[in-house]
C-alpha atoms as a PDB file:
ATOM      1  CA  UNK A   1       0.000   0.000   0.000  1.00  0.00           C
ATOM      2  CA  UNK A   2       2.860   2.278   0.056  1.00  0.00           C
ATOM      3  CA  UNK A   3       3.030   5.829   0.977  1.00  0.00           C
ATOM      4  CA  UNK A   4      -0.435   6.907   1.947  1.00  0.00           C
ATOM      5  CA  UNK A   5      -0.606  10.943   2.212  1.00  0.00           C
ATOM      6  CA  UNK A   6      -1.775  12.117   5.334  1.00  0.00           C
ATOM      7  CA  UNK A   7      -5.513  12.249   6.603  1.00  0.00           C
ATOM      8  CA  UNK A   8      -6.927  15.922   5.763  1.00  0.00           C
ATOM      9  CA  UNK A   9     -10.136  16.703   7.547  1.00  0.00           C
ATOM     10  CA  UNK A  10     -10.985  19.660   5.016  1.00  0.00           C
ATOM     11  CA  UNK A  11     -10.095  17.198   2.249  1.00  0.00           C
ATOM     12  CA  UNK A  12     -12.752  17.691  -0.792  1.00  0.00           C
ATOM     13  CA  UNK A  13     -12.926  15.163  -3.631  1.00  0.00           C
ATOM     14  CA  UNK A  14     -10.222  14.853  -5.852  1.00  0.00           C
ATOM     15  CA  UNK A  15     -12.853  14.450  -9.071  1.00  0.00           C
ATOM     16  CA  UNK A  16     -15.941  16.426  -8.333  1.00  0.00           C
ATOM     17  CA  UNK A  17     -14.455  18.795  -5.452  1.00  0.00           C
ATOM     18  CA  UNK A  18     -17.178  17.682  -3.646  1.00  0.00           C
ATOM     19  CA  UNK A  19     -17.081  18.357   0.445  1.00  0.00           C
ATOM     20  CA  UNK A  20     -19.355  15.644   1.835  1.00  0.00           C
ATOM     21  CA  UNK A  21     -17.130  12.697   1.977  1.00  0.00           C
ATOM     22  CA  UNK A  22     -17.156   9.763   4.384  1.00  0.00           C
ATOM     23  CA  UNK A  23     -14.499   8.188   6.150  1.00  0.00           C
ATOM     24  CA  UNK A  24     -14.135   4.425   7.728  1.00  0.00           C
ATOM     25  CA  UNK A  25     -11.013   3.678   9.543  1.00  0.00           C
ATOM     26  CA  UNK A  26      -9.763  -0.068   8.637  1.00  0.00           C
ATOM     27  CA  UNK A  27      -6.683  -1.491  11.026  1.00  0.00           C
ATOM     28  CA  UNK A  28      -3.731  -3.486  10.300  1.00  0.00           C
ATOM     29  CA  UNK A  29      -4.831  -7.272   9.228  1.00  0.00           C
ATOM     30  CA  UNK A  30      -8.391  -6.112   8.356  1.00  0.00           C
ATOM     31  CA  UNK A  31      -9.903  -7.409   5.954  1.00  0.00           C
ATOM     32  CA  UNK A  32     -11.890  -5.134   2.932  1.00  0.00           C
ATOM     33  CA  UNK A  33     -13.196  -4.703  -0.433  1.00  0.00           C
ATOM     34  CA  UNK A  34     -11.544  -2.148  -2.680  1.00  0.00           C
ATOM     35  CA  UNK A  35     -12.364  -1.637  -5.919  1.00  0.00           C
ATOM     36  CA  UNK A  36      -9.562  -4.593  -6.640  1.00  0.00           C
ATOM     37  CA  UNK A  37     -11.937  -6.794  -4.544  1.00  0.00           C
ATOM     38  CA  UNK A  38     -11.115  -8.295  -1.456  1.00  0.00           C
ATOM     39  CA  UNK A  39      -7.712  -7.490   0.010  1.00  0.00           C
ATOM     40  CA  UNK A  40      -5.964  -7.833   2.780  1.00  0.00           C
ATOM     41  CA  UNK A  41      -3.325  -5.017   4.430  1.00  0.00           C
ATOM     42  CA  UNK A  42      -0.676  -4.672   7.104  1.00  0.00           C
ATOM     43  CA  UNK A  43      -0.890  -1.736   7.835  1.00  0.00           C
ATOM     44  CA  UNK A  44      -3.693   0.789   9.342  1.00  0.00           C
ATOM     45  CA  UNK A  45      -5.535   3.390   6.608  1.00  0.00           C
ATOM     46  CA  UNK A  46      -8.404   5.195   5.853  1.00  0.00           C
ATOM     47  CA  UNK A  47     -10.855   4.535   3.410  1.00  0.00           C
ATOM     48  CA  UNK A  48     -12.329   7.999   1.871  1.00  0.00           C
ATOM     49  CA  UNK A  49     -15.389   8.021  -0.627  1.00  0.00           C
ATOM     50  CA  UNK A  50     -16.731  11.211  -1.900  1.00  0.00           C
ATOM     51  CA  UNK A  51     -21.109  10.590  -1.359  1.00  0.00           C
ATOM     52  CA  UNK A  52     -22.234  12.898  -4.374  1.00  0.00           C
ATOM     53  CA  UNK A  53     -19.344  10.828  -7.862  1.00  0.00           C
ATOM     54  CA  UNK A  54     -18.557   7.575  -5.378  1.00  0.00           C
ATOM     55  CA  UNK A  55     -15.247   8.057  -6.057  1.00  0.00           C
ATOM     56  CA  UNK A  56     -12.819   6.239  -3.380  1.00  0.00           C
ATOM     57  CA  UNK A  57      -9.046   7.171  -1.960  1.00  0.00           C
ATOM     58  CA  UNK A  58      -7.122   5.687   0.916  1.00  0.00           C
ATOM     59  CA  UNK A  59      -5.568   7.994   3.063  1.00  0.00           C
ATOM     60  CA  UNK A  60      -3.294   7.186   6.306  1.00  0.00           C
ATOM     61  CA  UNK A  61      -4.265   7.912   9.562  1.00  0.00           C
ATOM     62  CA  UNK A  62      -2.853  10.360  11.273  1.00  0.00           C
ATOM     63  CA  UNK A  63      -0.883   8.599  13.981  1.00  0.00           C
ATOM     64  CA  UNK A  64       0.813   6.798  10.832  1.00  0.00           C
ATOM     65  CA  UNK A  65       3.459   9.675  10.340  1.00  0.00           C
ATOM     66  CA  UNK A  66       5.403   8.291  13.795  1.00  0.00           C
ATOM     67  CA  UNK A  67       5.730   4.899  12.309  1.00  0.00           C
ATOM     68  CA  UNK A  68       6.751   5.739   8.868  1.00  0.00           C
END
């Protein structure tokens, strides 16, 4: 999963600019669907989706930037 930027609170989406988005934390060894289907991570993110396009992002948690 890589380099994940940074949670941002004031984010808006990245396609429509869009402000209502939702957020779901997922922790290490969770597993989730993505639009790859079912997958399984070691390490903790966010999962962003914008509620007016649907378009989805993963973001890391904020806590992350100690551990990276």
């Amino acid at each position: 999963m890589g380099n994940l930027p940074l949670y941002n609170p004031d984010a808006k989406c990245p396609k429509c600019g869009h402000e209502d988005i939702y957020t779901a934390f997922h922790g290490k060894g969770d597993c989730t669907f993505l639009c790859v289907g079912w997958l399984q991570v070691d390490i903790d993110y966010l999962n962003r989706h914008c509620r007016r396009c649907s378009y989805g992002w993963l973001e890391a948690p904020l806590d992350q930037e100690k551990f990276g």
